[in-house]
C-alpha atoms as a PDB file:
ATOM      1  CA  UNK A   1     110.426 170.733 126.317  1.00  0.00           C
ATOM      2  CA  UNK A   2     107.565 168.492 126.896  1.00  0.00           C
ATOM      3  CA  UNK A   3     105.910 166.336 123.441  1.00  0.00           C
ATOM      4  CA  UNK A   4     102.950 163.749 124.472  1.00  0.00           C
ATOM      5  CA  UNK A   5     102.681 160.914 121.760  1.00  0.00           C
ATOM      6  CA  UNK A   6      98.710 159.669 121.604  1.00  0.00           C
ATOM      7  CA  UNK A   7      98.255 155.823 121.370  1.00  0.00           C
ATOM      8  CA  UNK A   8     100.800 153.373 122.817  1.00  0.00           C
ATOM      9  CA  UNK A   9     104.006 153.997 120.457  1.00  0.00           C
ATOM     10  CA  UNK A  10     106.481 150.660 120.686  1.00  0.00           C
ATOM     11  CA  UNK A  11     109.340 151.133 123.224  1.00  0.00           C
ATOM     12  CA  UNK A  12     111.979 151.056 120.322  1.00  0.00           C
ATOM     13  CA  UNK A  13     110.268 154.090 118.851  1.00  0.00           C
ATOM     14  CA  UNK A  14     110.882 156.087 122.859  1.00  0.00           C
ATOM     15  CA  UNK A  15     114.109 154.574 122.940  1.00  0.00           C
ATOM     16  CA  UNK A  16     114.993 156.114 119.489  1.00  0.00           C
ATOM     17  CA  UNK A  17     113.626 159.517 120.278  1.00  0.00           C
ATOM     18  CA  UNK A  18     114.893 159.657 123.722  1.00  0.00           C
ATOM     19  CA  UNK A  19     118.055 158.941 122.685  1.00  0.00           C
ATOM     20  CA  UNK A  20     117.803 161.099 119.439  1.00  0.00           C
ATOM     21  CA  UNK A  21     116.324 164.053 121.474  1.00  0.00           C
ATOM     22  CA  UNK A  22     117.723 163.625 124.975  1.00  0.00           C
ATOM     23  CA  UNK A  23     117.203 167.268 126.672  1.00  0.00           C
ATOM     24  CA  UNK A  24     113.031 166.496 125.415  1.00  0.00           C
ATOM     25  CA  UNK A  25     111.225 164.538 127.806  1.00  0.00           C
ATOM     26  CA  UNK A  26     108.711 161.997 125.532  1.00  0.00           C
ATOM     27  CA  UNK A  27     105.979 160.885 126.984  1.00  0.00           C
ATOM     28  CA  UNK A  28     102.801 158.814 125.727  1.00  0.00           C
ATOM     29  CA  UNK A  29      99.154 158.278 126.808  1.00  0.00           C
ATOM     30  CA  UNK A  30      96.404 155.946 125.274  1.00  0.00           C
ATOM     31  CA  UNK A  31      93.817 156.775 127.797  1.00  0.00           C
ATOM     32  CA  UNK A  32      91.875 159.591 126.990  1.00  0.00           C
ATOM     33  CA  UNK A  33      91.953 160.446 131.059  1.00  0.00           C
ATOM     34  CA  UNK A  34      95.966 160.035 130.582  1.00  0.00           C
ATOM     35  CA  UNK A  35      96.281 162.007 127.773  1.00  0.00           C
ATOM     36  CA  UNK A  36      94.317 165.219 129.064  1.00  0.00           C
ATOM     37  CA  UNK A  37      96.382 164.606 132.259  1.00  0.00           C
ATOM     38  CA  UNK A  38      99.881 164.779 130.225  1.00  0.00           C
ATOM     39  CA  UNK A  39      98.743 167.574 127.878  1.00  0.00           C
ATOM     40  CA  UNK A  40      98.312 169.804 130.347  1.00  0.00           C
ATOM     41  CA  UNK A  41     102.185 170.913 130.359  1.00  0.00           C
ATOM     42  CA  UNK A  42     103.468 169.814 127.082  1.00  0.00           C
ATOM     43  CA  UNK A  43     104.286 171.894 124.388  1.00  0.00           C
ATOM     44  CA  UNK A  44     103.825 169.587 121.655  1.00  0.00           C
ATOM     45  CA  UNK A  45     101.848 166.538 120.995  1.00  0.00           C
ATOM     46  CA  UNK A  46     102.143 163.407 118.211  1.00  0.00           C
ATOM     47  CA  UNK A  47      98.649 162.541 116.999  1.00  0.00           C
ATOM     48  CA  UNK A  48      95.219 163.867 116.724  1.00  0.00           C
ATOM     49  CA  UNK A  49      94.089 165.232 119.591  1.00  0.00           C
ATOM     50  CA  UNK A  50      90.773 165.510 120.924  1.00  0.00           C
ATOM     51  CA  UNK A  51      89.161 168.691 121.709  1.00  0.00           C
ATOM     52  CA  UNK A  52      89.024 167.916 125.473  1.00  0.00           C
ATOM     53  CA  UNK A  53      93.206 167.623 125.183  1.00  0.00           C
ATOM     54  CA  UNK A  54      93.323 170.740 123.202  1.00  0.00           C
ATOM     55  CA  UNK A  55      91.902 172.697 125.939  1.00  0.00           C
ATOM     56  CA  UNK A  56      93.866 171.241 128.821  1.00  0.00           C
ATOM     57  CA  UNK A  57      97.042 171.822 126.638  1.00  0.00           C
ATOM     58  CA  UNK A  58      97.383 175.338 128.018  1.00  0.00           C
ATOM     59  CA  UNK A  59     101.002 175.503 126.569  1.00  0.00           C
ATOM     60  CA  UNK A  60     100.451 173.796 123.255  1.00  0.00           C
ATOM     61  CA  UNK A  61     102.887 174.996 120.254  1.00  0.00           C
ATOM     62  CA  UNK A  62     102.711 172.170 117.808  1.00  0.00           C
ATOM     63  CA  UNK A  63     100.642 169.504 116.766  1.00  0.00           C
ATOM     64  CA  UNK A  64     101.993 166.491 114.651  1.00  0.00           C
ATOM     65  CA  UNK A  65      99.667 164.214 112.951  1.00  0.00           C
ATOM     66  CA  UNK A  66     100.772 161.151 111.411  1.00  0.00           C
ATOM     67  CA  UNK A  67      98.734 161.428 108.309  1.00  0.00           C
ATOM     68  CA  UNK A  68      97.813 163.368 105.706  1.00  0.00           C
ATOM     69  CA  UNK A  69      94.017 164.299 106.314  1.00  0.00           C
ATOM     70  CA  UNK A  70      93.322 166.856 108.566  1.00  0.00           C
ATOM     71  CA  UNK A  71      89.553 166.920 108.021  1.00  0.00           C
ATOM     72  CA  UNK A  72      88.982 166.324 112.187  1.00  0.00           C
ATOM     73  CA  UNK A  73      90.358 169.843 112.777  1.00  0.00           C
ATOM     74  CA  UNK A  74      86.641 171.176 112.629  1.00  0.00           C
ATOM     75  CA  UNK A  75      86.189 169.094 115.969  1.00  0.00           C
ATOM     76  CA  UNK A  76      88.377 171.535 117.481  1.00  0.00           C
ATOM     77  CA  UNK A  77      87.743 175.073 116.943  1.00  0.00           C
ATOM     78  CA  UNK A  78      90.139 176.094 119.589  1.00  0.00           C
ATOM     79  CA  UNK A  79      93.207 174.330 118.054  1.00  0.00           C
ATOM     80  CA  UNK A  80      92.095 176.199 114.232  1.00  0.00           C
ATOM     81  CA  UNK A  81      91.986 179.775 116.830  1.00  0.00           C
ATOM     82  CA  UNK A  82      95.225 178.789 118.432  1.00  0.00           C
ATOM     83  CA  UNK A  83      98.532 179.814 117.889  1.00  0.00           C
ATOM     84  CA  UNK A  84      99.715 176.309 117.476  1.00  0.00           C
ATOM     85  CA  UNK A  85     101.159 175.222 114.644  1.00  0.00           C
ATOM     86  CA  UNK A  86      99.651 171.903 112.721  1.00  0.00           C
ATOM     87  CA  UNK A  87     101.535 169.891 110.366  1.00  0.00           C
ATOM     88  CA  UNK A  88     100.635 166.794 108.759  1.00  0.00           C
ATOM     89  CA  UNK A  89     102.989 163.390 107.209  1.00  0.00           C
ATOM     90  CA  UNK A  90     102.468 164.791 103.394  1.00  0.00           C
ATOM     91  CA  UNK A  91     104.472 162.735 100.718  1.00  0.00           C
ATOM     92  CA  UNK A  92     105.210 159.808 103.217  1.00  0.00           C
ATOM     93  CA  UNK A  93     102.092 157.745 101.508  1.00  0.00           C
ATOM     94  CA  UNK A  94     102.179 159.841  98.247  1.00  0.00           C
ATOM     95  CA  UNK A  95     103.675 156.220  96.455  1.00  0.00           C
ATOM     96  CA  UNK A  96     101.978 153.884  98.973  1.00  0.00           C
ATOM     97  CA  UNK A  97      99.032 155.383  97.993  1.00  0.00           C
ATOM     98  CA  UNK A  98      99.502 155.349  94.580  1.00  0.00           C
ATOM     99  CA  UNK A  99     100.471 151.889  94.065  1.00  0.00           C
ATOM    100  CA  UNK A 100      97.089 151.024  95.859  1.00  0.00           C
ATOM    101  CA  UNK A 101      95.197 153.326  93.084  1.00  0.00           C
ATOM    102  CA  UNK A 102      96.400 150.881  90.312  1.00  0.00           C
ATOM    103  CA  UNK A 103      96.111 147.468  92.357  1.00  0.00           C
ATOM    104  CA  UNK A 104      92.813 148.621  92.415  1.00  0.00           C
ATOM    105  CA  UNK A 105      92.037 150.026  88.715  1.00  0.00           C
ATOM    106  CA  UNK A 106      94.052 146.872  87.305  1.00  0.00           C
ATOM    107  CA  UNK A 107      91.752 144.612  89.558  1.00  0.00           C
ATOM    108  CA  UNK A 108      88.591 145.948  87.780  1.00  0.00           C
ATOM    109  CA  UNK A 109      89.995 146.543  84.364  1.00  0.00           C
ATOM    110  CA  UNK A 110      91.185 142.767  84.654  1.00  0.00           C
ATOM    111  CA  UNK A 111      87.889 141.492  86.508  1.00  0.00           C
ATOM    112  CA  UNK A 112      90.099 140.376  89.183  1.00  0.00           C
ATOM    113  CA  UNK A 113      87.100 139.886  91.666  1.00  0.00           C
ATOM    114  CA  UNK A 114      85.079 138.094  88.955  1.00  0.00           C
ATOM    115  CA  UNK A 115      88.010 135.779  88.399  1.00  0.00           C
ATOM    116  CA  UNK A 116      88.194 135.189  92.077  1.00  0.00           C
ATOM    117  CA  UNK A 117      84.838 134.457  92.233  1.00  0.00           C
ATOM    118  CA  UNK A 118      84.431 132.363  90.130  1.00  0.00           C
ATOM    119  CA  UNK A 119      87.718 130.451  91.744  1.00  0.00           C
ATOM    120  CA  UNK A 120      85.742 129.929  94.453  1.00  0.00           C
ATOM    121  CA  UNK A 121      83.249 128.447  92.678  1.00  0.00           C
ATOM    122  CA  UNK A 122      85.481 126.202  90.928  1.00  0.00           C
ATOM    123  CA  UNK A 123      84.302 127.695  87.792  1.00  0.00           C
ATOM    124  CA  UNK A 124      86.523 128.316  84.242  1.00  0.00           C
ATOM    125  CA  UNK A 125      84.773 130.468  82.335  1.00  0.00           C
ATOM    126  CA  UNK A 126      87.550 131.997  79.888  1.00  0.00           C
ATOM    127  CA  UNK A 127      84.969 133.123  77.028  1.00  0.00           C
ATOM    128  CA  UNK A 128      83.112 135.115  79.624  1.00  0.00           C
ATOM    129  CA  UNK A 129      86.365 136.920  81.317  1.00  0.00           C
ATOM    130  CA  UNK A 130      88.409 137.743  78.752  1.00  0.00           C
ATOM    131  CA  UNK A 131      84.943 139.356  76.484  1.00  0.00           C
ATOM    132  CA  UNK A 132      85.387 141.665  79.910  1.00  0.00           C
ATOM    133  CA  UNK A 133      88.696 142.697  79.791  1.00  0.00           C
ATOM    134  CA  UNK A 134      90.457 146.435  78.949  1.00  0.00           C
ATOM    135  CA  UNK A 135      93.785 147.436  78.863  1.00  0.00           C
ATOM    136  CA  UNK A 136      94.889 150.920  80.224  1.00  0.00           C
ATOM    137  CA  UNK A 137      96.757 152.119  77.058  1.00  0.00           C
ATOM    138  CA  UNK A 138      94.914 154.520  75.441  1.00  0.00           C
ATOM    139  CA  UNK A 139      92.523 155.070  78.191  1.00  0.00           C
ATOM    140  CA  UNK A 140      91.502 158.594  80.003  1.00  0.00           C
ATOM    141  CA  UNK A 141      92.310 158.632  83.767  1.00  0.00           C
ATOM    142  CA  UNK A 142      90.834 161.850  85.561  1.00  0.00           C
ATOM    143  CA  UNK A 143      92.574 162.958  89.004  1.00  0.00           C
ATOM    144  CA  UNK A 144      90.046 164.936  91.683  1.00  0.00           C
ATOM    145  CA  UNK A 145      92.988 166.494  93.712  1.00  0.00           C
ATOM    146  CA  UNK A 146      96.448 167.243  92.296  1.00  0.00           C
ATOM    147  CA  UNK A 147      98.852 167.427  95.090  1.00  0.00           C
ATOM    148  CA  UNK A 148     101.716 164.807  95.665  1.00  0.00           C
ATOM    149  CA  UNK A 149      99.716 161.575  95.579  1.00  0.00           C
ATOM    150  CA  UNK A 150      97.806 162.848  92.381  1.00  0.00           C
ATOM    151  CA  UNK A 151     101.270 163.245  90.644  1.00  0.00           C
ATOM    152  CA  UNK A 152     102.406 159.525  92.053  1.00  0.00           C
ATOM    153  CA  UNK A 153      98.932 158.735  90.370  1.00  0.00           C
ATOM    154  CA  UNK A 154     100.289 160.452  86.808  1.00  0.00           C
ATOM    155  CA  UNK A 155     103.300 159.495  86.857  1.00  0.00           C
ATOM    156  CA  UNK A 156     102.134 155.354  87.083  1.00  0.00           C
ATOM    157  CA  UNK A 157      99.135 156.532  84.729  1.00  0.00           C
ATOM    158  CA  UNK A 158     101.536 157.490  81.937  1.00  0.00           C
ATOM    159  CA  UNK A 159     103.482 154.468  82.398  1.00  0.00           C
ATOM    160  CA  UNK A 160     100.685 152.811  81.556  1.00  0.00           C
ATOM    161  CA  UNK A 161     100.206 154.614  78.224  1.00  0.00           C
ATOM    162  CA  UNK A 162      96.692 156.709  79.486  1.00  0.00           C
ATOM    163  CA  UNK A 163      95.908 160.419  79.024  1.00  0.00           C
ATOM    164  CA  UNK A 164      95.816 161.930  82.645  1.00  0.00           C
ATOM    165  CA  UNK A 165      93.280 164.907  83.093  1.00  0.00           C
ATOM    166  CA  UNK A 166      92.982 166.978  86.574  1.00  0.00           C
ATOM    167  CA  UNK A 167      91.429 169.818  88.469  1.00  0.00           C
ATOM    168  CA  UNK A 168      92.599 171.000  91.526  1.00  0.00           C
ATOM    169  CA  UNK A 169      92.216 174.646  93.472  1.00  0.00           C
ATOM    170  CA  UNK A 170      95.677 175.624  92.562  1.00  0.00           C
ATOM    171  CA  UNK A 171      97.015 175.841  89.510  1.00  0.00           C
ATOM    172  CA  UNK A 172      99.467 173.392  88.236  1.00  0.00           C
ATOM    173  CA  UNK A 173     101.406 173.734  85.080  1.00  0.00           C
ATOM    174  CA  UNK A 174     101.594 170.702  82.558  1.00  0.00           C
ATOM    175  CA  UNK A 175     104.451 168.344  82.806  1.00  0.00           C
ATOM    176  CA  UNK A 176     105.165 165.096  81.382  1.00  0.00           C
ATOM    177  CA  UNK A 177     103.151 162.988  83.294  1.00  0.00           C
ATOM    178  CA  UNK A 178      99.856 165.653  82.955  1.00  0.00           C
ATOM    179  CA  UNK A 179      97.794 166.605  79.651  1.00  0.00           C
ATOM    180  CA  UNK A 180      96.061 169.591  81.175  1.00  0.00           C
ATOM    181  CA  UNK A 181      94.842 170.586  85.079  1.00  0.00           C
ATOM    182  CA  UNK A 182      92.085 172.715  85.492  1.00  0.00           C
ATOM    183  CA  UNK A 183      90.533 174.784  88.202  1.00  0.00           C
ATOM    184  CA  UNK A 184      87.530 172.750  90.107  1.00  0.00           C
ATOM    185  CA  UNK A 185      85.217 174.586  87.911  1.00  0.00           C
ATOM    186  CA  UNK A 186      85.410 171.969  85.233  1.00  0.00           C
ATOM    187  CA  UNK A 187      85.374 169.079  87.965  1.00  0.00           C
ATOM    188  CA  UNK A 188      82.273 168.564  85.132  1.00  0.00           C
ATOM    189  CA  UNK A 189      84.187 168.639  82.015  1.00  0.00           C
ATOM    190  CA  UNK A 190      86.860 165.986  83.657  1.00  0.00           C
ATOM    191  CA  UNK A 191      83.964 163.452  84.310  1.00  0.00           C
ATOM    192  CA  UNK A 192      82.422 163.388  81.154  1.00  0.00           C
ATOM    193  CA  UNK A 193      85.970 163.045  79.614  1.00  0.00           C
ATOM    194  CA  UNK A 194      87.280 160.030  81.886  1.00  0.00           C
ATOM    195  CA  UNK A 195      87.255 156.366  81.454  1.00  0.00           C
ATOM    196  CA  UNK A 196      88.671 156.266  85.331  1.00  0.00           C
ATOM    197  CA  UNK A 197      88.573 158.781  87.645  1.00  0.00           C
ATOM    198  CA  UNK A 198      90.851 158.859  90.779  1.00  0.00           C
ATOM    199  CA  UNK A 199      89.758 161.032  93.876  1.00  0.00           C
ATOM    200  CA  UNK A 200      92.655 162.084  96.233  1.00  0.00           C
ATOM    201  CA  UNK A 201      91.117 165.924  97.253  1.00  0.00           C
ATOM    202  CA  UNK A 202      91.649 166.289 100.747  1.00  0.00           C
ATOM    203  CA  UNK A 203      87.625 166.166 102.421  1.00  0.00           C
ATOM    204  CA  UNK A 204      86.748 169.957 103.528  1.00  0.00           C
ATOM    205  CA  UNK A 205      83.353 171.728 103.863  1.00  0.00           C
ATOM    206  CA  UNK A 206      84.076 172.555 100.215  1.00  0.00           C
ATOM    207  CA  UNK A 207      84.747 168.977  98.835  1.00  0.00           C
ATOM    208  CA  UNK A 208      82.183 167.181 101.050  1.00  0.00           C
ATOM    209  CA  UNK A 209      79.803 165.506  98.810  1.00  0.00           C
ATOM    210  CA  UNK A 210      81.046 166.893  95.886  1.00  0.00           C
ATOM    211  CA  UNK A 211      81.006 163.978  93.905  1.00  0.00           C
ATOM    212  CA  UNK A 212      76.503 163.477  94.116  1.00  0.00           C
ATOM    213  CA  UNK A 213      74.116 161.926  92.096  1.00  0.00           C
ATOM    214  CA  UNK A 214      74.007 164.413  89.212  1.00  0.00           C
ATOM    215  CA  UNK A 215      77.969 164.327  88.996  1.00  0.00           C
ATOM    216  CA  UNK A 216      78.015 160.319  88.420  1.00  0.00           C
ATOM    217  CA  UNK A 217      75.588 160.646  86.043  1.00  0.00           C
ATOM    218  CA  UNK A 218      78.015 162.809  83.904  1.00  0.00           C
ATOM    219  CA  UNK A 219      80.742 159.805  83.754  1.00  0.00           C
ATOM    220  CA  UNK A 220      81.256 157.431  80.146  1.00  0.00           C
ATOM    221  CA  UNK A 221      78.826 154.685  81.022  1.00  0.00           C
ATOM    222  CA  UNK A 222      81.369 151.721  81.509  1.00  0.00           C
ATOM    223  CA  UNK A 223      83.684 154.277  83.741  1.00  0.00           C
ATOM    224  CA  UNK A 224      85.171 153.042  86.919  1.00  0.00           C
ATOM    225  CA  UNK A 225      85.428 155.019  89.969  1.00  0.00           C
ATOM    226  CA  UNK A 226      88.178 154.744  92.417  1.00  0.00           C
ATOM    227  CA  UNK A 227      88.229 156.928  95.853  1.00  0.00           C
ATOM    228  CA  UNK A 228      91.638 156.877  98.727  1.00  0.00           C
ATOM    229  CA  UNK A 229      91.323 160.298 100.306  1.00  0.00           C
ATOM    230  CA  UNK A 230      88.581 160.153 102.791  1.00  0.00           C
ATOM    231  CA  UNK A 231      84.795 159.071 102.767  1.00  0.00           C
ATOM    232  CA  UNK A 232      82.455 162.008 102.458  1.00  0.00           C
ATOM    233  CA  UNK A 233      83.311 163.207  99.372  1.00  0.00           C
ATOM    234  CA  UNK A 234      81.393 160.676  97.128  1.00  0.00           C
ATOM    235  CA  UNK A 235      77.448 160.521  97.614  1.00  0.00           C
ATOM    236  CA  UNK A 236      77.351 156.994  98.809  1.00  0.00           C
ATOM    237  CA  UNK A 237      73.582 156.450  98.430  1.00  0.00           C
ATOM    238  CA  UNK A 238      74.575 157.647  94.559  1.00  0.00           C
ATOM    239  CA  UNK A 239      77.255 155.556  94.442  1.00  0.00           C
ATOM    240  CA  UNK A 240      75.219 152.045  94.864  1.00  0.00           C
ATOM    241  CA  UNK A 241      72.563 153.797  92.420  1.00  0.00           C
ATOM    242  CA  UNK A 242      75.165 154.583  89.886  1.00  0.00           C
ATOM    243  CA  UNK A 243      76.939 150.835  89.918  1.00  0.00           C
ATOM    244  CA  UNK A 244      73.218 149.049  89.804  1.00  0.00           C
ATOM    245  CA  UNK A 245      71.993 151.021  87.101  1.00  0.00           C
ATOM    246  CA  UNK A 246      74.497 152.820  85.396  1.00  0.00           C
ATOM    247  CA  UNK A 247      76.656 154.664  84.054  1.00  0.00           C
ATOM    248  CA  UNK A 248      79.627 152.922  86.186  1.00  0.00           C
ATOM    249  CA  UNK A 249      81.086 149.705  85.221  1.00  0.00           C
ATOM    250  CA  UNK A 250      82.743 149.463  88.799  1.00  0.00           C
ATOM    251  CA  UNK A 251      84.560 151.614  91.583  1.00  0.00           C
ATOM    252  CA  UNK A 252      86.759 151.096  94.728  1.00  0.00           C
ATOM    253  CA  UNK A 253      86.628 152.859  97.881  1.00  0.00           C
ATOM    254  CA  UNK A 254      89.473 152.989 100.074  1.00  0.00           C
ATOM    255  CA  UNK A 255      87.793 154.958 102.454  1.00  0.00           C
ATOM    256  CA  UNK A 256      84.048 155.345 103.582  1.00  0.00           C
ATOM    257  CA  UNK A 257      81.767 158.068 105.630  1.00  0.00           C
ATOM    258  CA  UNK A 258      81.652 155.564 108.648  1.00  0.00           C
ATOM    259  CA  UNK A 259      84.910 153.426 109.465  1.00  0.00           C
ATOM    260  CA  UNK A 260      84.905 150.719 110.050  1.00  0.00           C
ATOM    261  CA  UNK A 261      81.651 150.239 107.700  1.00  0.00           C
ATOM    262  CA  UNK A 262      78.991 148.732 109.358  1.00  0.00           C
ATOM    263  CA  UNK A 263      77.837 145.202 108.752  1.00  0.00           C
ATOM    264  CA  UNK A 264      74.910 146.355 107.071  1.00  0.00           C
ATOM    265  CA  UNK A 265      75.866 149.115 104.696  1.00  0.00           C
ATOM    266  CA  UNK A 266      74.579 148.487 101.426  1.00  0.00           C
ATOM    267  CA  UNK A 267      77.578 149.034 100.059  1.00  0.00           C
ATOM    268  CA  UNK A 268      78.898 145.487 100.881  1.00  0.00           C
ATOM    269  CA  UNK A 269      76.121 143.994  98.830  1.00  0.00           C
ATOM    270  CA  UNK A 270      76.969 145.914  95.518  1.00  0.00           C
ATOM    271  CA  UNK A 271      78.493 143.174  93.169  1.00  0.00           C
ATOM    272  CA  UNK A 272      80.834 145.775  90.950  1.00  0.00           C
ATOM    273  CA  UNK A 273      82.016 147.357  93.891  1.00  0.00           C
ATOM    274  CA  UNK A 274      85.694 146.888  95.412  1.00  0.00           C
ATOM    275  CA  UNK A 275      86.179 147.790  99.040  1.00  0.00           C
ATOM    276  CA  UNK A 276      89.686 147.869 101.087  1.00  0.00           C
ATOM    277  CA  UNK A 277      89.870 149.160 104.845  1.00  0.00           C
ATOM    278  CA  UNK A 278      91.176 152.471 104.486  1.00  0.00           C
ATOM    279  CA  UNK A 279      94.781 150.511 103.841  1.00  0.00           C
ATOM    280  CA  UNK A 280      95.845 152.208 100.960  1.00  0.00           C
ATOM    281  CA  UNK A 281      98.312 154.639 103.141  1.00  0.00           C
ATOM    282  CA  UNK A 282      99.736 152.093 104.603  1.00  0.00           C
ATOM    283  CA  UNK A 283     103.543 150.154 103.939  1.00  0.00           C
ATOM    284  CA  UNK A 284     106.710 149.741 105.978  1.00  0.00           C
ATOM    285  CA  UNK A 285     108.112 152.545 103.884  1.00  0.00           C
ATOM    286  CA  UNK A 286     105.337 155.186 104.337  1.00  0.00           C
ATOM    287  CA  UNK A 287     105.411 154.483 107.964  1.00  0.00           C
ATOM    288  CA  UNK A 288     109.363 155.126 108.206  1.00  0.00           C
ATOM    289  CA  UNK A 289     108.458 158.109 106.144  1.00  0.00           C
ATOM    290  CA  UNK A 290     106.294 159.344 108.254  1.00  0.00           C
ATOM    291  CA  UNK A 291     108.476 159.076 111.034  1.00  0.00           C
ATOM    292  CA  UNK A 292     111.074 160.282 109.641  1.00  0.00           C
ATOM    293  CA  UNK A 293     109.234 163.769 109.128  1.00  0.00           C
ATOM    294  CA  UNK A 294     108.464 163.844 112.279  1.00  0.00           C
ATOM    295  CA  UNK A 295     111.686 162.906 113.701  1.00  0.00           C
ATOM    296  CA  UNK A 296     112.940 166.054 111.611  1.00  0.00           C
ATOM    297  CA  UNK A 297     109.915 168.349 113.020  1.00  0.00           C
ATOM    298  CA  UNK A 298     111.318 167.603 116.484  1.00  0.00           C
ATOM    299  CA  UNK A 299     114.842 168.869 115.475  1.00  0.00           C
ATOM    300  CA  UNK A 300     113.505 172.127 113.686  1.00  0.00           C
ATOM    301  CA  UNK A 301     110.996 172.664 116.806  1.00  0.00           C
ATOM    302  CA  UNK A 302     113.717 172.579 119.021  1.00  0.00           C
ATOM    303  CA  UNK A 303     116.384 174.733 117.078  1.00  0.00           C
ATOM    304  CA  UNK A 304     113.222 177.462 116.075  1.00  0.00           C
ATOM    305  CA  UNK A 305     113.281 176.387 112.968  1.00  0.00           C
ATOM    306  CA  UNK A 306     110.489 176.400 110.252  1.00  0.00           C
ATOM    307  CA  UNK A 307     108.671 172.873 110.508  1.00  0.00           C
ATOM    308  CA  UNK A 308     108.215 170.771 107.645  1.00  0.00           C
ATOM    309  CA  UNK A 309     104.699 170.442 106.023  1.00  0.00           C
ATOM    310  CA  UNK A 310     102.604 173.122 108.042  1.00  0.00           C
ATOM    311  CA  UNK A 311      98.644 172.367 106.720  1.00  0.00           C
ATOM    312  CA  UNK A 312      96.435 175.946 106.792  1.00  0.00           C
ATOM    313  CA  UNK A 313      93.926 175.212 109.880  1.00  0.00           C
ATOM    314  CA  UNK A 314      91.281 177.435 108.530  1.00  0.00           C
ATOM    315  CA  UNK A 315      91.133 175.773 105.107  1.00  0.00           C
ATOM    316  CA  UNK A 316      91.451 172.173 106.105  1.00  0.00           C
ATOM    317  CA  UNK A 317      94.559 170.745 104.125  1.00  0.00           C
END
């Protein structure tokens, strides 16, 4: 058994698969002329592959990605018509990913920027800050997506003393970190009701732009916006409109419709706006998690066992 890891993976990680897994050969390729040469015989590959490696992978079985999003299967309609299997990382980042939602909805309730700002500046302005401040408590926090990082969202979010709303396609019963969780129906209802929403719905031809111009105009004026799942989903254009002239108070995005964004995105010149480099994933515990899933996918492949966290090609998540 053959599995081709994309990218240049550190020799400790070979060395620990190799000698984890020693009747599987392990090979890697960064190249994209290396990596349709390897493919050609393997029967399982580590990383998203590109549409050119899916069709020289004539004896492709499984496909590991490291992530959660799976949004680039579109590129390749021959690895949705295949008989390969695709799983993802799910839950590895769920926390990770969580943590980063309320770094960033503490940093505007807080006016963290401001207050850096004006740091720079060498400037004290107490009166000013603290007329801007809010606490959580008592607050409204709306979830776009309810699947493992939406409950790491709740559960911080009642911590923190806030009402959690959410809508997702599959019904979800309340628990103790959840008021109610509707059906994306009343995505509407949710945005008029929220003083911060959270987006974590995966991006499909479903989600993409779901979140226009005519659904920001629903939100509270003074409601903050805060997006980690992928770039696409959130009318950008409406996005700068919405901070400059209402009703938002702020947002964050995590993640953008072009990565890295460009230099001159207007985006970077909206004042209210918070922007991190789609990091939020990202900690030296998700990325043993991650591993660790797929470490177990390579034991279950090679006994015939079910794998761990198989996404639904056709529906994008």
């Amino acid at each position: 058994m053959k599995i081709l890891l994309l990218g240049r993976p550190s020799e400790a990680r070979l060395a620990e698969l190799r000698s984890s897994f020693p009747t599987v050969e392990f090979v890697s390729a960064a190249t994209p002329a290396e990596q349709i040469s390897l493919a050609a015989d393997a029967d399982a590959i580590y990383g998203w592959p590109s549409r050119e490696v899916v069709l020289a992978a004539r004896r492709l079985r499984w496909v590991q990605v490291g992530g959660v999003g799976i949004e680039r299967i579109h590129e390749s309609p021959e690895l949705v018509e295949s008989p390969a299997v695709l799983t993802n990382a799910r839950g590895a980042s769920a926390d990770t990913i969580a943590d980063h939602v309320f770094a960033l909805i503490l940093a505007l309730a807080r006016r963290i920027p401001e207050i850096e700002g004006d740091r720079q500046a060498r400037r004290w302005d107490r009166p000013l800050r603290s007329s801007q401040m809010r606490e959580l408590s008592g607050s409204t926090l709306g979830i776009v997506g309810f699947g493992r990082i939406g409950l790491a969202v709740a559960q911080r979010a009642a911590a923190f003393g806030q009402e959690i709303l959410a809508v997702d396609v599959n019904p979800v019963p309340p628990g103790p970190h959840l008021t109610e969780v509707w059906g994306p129906e009343r995505l509407d209802d949710l945005l008029r009701l929220s003083d911060y929403v959270v987006v974590t719905v995966p991006l499909t031809p479903q989600t993409r732009g779901m979140l226009d111009g005519r659904r920001l105009g629903l939100m509270k004026t003074g409601a903050y916006l805060v997006v980690v799942s992928r770039g696409g989903i959130v009318d950008e254009a409406a996005l700068v409109e919405a901070l400059r002239a209402g009703p938002l108070a702020g947002a964050a995005l995590d993640t953008t419709v072009q990565e890295p964004l460009p230099a001159d995105s207007p985006l970077w010149e909206v004042d209210n706006l918070i922007i991190t480099p789609h990091c939020a994933g990202y900690s030296v515990q998700s990325t043993e998690r991650s591993w660790a899933i797929f470490k177990e996918n390579v034991r279950r492949f090679g006994a015939g066992e079910p794998l761990l966290n198989v996404c639904d090609k056709r529906a994008g998540y």
